[in-house]
Protein backbone atom coordinates (compact mmCIF):
# COMPACT_ATOMS: atom_id res chain seq x y z
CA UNK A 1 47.42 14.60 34.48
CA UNK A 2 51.17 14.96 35.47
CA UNK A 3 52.17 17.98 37.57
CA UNK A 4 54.33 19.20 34.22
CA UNK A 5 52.26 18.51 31.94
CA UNK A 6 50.81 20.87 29.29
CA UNK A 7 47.32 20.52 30.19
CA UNK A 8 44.92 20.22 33.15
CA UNK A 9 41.49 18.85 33.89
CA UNK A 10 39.41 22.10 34.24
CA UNK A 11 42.02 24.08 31.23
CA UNK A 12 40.33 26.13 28.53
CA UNK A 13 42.15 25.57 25.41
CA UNK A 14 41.38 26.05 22.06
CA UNK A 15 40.59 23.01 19.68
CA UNK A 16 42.46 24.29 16.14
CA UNK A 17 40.30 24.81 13.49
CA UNK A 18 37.55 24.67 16.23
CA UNK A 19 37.38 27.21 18.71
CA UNK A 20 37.27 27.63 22.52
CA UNK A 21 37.46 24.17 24.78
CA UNK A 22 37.34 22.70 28.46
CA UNK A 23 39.46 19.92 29.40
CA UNK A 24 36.66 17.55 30.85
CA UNK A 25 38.73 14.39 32.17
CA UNK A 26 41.83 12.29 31.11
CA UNK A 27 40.79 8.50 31.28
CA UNK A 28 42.79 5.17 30.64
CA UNK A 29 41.12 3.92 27.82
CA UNK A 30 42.55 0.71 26.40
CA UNK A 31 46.29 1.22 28.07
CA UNK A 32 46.48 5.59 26.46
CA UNK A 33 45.60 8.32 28.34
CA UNK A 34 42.67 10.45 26.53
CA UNK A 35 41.71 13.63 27.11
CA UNK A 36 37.94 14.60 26.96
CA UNK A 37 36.96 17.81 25.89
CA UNK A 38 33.83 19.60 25.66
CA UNK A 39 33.34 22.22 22.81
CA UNK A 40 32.31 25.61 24.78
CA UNK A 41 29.60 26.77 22.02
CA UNK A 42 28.34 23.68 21.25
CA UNK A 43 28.70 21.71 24.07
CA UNK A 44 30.12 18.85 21.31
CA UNK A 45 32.03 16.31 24.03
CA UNK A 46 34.89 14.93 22.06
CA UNK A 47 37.91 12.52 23.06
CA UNK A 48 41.81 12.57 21.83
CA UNK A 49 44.42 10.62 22.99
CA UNK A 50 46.66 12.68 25.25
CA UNK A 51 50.03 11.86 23.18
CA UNK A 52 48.68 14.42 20.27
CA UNK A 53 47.43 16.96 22.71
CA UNK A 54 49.97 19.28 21.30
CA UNK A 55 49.01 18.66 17.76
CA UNK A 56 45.37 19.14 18.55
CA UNK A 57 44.96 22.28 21.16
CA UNK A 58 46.69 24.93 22.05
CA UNK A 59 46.95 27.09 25.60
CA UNK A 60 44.13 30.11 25.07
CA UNK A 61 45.62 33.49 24.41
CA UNK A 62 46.65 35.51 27.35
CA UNK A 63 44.44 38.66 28.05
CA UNK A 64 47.00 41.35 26.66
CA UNK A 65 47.56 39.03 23.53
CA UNK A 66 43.82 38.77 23.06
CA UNK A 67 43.68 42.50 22.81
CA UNK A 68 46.11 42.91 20.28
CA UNK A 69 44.42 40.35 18.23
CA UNK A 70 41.21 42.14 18.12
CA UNK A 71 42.63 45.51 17.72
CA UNK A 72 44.19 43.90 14.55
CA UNK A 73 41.17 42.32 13.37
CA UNK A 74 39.23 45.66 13.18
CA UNK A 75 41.95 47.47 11.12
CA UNK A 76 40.96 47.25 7.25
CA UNK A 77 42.71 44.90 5.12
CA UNK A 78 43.03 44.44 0.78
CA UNK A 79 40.41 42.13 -0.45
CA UNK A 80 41.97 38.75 -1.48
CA UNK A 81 41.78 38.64 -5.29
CA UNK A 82 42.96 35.19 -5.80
CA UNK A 83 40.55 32.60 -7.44
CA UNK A 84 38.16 30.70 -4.81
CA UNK A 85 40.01 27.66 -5.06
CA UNK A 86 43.67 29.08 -4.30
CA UNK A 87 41.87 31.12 -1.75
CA UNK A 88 39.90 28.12 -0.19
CA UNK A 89 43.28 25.65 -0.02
CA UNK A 90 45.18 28.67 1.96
CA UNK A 91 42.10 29.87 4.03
CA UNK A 92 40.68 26.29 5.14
CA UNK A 93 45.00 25.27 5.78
CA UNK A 94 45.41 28.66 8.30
CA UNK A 95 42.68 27.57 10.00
CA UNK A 96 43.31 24.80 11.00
CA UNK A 97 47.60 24.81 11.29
CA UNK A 98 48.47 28.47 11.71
CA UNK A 99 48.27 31.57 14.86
CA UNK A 100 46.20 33.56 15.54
CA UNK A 101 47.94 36.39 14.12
CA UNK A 102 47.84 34.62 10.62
CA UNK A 103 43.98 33.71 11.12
CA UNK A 104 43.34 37.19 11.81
CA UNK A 105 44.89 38.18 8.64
CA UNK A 106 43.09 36.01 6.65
CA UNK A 107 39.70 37.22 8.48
CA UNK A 108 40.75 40.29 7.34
CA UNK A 109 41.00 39.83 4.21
CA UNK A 110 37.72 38.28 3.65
CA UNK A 111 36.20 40.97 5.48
CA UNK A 112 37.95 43.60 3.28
CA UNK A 113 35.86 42.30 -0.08
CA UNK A 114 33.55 44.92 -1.42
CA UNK A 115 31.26 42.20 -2.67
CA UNK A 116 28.69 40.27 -0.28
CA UNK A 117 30.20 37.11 0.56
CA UNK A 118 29.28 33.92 -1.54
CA UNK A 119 28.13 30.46 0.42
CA UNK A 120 31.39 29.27 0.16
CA UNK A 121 32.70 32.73 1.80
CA UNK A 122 30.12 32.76 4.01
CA UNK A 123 30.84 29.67 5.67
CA UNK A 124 34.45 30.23 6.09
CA UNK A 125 34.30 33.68 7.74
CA UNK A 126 31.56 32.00 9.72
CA UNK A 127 34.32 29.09 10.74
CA UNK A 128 37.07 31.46 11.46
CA UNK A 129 34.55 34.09 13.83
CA UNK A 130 33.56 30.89 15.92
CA UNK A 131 37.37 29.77 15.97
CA UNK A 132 38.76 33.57 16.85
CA UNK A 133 35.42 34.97 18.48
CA UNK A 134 35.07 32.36 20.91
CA UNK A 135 38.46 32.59 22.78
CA UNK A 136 38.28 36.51 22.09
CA UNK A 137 34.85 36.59 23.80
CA UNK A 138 36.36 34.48 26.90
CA UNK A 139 39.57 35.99 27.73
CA UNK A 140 37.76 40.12 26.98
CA UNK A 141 35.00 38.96 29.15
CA UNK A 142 32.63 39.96 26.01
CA UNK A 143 29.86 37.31 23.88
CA UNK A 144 30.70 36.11 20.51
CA UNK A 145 27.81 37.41 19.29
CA UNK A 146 28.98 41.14 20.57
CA UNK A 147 31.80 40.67 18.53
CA UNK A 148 30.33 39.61 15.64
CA UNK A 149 28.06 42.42 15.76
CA UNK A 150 31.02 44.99 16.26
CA UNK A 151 33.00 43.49 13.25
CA UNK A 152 29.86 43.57 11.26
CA UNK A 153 29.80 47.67 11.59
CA UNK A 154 33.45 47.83 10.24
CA UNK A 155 33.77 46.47 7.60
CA UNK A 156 32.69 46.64 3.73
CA UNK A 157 31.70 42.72 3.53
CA UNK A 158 28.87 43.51 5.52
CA UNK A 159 27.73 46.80 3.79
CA UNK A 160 24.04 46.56 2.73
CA UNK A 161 25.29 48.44 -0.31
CA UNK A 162 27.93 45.45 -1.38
CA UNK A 163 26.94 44.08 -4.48
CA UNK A 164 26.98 40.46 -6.04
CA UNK A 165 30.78 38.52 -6.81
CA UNK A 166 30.47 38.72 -10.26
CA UNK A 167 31.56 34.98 -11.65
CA UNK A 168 35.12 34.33 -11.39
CA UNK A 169 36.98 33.92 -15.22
CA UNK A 170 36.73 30.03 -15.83
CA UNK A 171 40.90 29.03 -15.93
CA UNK A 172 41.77 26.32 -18.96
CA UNK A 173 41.58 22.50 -17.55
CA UNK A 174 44.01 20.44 -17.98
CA UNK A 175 43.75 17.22 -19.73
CA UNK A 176 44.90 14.58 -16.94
CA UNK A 177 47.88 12.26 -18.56
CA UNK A 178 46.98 8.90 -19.71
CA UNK A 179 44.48 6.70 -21.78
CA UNK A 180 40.98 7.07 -21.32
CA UNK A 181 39.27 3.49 -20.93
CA UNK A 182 35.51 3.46 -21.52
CA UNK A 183 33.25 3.81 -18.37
CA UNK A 184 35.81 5.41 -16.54
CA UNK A 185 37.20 8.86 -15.65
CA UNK A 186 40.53 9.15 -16.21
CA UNK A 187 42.09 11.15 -12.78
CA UNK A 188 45.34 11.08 -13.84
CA UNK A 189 48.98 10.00 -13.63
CA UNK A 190 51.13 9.72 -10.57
CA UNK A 191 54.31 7.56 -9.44
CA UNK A 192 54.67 5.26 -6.58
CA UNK A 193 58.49 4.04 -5.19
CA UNK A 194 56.76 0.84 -3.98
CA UNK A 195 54.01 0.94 -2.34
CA UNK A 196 50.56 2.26 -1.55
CA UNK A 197 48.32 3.23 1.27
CA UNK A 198 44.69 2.84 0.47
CA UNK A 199 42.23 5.44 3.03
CA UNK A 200 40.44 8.28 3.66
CA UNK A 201 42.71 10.91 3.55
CA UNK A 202 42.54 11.34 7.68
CA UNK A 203 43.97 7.81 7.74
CA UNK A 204 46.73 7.62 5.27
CA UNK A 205 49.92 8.70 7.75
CA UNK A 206 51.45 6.56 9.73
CA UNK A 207 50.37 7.87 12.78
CA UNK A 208 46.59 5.74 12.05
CA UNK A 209 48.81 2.50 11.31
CA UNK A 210 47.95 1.31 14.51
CA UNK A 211 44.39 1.36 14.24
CA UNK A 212 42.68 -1.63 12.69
CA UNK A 213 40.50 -1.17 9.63
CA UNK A 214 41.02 2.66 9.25
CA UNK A 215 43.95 2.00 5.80
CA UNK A 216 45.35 -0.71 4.10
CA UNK A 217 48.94 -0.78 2.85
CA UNK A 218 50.21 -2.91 -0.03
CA UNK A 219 54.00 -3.54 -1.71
CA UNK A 220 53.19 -1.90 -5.10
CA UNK A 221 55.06 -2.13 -8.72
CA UNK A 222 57.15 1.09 -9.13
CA UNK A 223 56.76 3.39 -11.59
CA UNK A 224 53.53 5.30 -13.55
CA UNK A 225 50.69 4.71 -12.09
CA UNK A 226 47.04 6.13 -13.53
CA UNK A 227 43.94 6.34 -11.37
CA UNK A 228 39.93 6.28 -12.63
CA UNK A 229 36.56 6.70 -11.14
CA UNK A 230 33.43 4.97 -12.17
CA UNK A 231 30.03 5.95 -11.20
CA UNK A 232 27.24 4.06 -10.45
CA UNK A 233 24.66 5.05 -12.95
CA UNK A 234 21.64 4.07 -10.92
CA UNK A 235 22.61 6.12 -7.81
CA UNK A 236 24.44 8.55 -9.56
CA UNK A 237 27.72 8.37 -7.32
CA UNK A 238 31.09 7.49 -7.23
CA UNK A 239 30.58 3.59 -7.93
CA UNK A 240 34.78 2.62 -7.76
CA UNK A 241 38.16 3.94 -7.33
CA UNK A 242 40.67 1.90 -9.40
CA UNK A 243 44.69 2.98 -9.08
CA UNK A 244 46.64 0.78 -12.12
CA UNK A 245 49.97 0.40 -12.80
CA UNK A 246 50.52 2.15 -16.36
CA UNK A 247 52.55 -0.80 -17.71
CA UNK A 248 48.56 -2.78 -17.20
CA UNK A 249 46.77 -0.52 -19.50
CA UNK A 250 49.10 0.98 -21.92
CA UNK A 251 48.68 -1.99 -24.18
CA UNK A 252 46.20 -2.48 -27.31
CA UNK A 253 42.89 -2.58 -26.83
CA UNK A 254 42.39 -5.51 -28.73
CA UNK A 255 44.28 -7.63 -26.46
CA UNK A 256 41.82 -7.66 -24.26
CA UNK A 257 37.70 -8.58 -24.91
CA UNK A 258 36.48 -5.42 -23.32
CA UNK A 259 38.96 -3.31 -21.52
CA UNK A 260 41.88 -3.61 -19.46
CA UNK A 261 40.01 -2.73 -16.36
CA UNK A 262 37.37 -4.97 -16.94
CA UNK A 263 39.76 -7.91 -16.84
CA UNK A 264 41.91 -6.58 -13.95
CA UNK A 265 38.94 -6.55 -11.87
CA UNK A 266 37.63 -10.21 -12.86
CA UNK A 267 41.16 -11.16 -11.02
CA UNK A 268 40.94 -8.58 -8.04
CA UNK A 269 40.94 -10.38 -4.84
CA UNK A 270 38.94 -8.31 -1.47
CA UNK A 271 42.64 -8.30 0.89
CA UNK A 272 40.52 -5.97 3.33
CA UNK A 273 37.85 -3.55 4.55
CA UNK A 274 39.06 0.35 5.08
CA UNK A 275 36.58 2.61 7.09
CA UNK A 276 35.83 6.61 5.61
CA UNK A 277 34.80 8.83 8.11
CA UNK A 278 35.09 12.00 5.70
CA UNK A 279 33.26 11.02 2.56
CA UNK A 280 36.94 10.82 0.38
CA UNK A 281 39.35 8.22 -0.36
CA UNK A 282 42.60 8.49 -1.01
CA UNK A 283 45.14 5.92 -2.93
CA UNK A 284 48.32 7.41 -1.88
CA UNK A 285 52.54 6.22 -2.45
CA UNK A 286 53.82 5.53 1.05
CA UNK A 287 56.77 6.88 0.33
CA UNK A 288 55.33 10.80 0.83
CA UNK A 289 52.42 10.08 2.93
CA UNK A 290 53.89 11.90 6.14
CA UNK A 291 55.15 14.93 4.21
CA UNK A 292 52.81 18.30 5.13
CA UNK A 293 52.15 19.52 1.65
CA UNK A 294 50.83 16.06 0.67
CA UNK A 295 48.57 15.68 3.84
CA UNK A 296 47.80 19.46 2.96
CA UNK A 297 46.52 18.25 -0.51
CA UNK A 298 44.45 15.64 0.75
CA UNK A 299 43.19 17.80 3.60
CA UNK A 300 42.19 21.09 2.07
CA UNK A 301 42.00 20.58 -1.43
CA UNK A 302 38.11 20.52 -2.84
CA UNK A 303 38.97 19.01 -6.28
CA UNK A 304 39.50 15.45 -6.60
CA UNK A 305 42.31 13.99 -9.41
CA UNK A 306 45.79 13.36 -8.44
CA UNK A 307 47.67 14.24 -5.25
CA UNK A 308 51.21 16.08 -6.40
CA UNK A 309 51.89 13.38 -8.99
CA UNK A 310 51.90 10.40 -6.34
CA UNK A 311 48.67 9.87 -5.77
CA UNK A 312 44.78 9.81 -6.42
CA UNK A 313 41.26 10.69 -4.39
CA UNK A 314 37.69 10.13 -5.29
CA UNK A 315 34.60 10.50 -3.35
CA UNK A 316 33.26 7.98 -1.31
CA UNK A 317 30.37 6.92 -3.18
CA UNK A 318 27.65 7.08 -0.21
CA UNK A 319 30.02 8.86 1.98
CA UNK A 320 30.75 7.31 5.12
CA UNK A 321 31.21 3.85 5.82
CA UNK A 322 33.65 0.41 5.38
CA UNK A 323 34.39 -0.10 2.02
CA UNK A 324 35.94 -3.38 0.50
CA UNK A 325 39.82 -3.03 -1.13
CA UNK A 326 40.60 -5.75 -4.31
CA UNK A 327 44.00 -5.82 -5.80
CA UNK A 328 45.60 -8.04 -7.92
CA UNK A 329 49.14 -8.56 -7.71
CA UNK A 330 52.42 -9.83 -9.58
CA UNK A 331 54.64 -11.77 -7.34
CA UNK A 332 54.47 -9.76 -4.24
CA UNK A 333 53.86 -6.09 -5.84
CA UNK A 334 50.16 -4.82 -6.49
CA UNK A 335 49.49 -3.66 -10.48
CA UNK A 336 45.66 -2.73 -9.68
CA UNK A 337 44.09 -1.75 -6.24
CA UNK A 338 40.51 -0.82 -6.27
CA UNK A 339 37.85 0.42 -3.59
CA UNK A 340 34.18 -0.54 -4.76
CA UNK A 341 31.75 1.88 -2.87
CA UNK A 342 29.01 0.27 -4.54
């Protein structure tokens, strides 16, 4: 790499949202630079191009730092009271995008609940001691496991006397906006400027533009948009994702011989193939795609629906894979897109 570069071949550095890293090589690799990195715990090899380095890693926590930090984490903390899914958006978000110092926090507070942590718990302080533990464990010249079994001895979480999360009060549900069509969930209502980017929600920015296959971007008629999801009875999964203009199905039933959705699809055309690497897809206005709280949404969210009223996500049917996209257009502006996972 360049003398003033971040970064070095032979660098630890942590991975965000992933824990203690060695900078293995930077290769050429079709006219970018990528750095390789091997995952300390794990030994996981992984590649990035160099140009997002500074998105991706950060420089590992100088020794005084590192001290502070764990001196921090073993001081007690409130439990966090919020419900799971508030706490889950904000908890899976700092791990990922925020310090150290905030990540501790959070640790904290999950460590200061007097009930034994649920699966979903579990796995998150489990995520955040691998993130903090392993960089902690380097620069203190101590094993993750050591630390683990020091935090374990602090705090309440742990207790053997810590009884069961009793079930969190079930909040009302909202009714999503807009007419229900038989065979279909109804997701919701969003609005789109003029026009949409169809991909898993990894792939929606412009930043993955420039790869081929990973989204698909279409003109689209401004205005109210509503988005469904039909499953496929016989493998019980997500069969389609449909995202329609409103002005296409707000119109009598009777019009049509089944549905409006039925007789969108009839004149859907395939326009391309989009890959999913994460099990979601996302129909998203281009107009907000690059804005943090909507990449947020689509990143740590666990619900699926509508994305901040200019959007819609679904699951991806059998998960990964390359999934056809249909739409059918007016002049030059999509009224219907669909993905068909089936």
């Amino acid at each position: 790499m360049e003398e003033d570069s971040k970064f070095n071949v032979g660098d630890h550095c942590v991975w965000k949202g992933q824990g203690l890293a060695r900078i293995e090589s930077l290769q050429n690799e079709g006219g970018q630079d990528v750095l390789h990195l091997v995952i300390v715990s794990s030994g996981m090899k992984v590649g990035m191009p160099a140009a997002n380095a500074d998105r991706a890693i950060r420089r590992v926590l100088d020794r005084e730092t590192a001290a502070g930090v764990w001196a921090e984490l073993k001081k007690p903390a409130e439990a966090d009271t919020r419900t799971w899914e508030d706490r889950y958006f904000d908890y899976a978000r700092t791990l990922v995008k925020c310090t150290a110092q905030d990540q501790v926090l959070h640790l904290r507070r999950m460590y200061g609940s007097a009930f034994k942590p649920t699966f979903g718990e579990r796995k998150l302080i489990d995520a955040y001691e691998e993130l903090l533990f392993s960089e902690l464990g380097h620069v203190l010249g101590r094993t993750t496991e050591d630390l683990r079994t020091e935090m374990k001895a602090l705090h309440p979480v742990f207790s053997p006397t810590a009884g069961e999360r009793p079930p969190e009060p079930k909040l009302p549900e909202s009714k999503p906006e807009g007419p229900s069509v038989a065979g279909f969930d109804l997701l919701g209502s969003f609005q789109v400027e003029g026009g949409l980017v169809v991909a898993d929600p990894i792939y929606v920015s412009s930043e993955a533009d420039q790869r081929s296959g990973v989204n698909y971007r279409v003109a689209a008629l401004p205005g109210k948009w509503y988005g469904y999801a039909a499953e496929d009875e016989e493998m019980g999964r997500t069969g389609v994702l449909v995202a329609v203009h409103a002005l296409k199905v707000e119109v009598k039933p009777s019009l049509f011989r089944k549905d409006p959705l039925t007789a969108l699809r009839k004149k859907a055309n395939v326009v391309s193939n989009v890959r999913v690497d994460g099990g979601q897809m996302a129909v998203l206005d281009q107009a907000v795609r690059n804005e943090e709280r909507f990449e947020d949404e689509l990143s740590f969210r666990t619900r699926y629906g509508t994305v901040l009223n200019r959007g819609c996500t679904s699951k991806s049917g059998f998960g990964d894979g390359t999934y056809p996209v249909s739409v059918v257009r007016e002049g030059e502006q999509a009224v219907y897109v669909q993905v068909d996972f089936r």
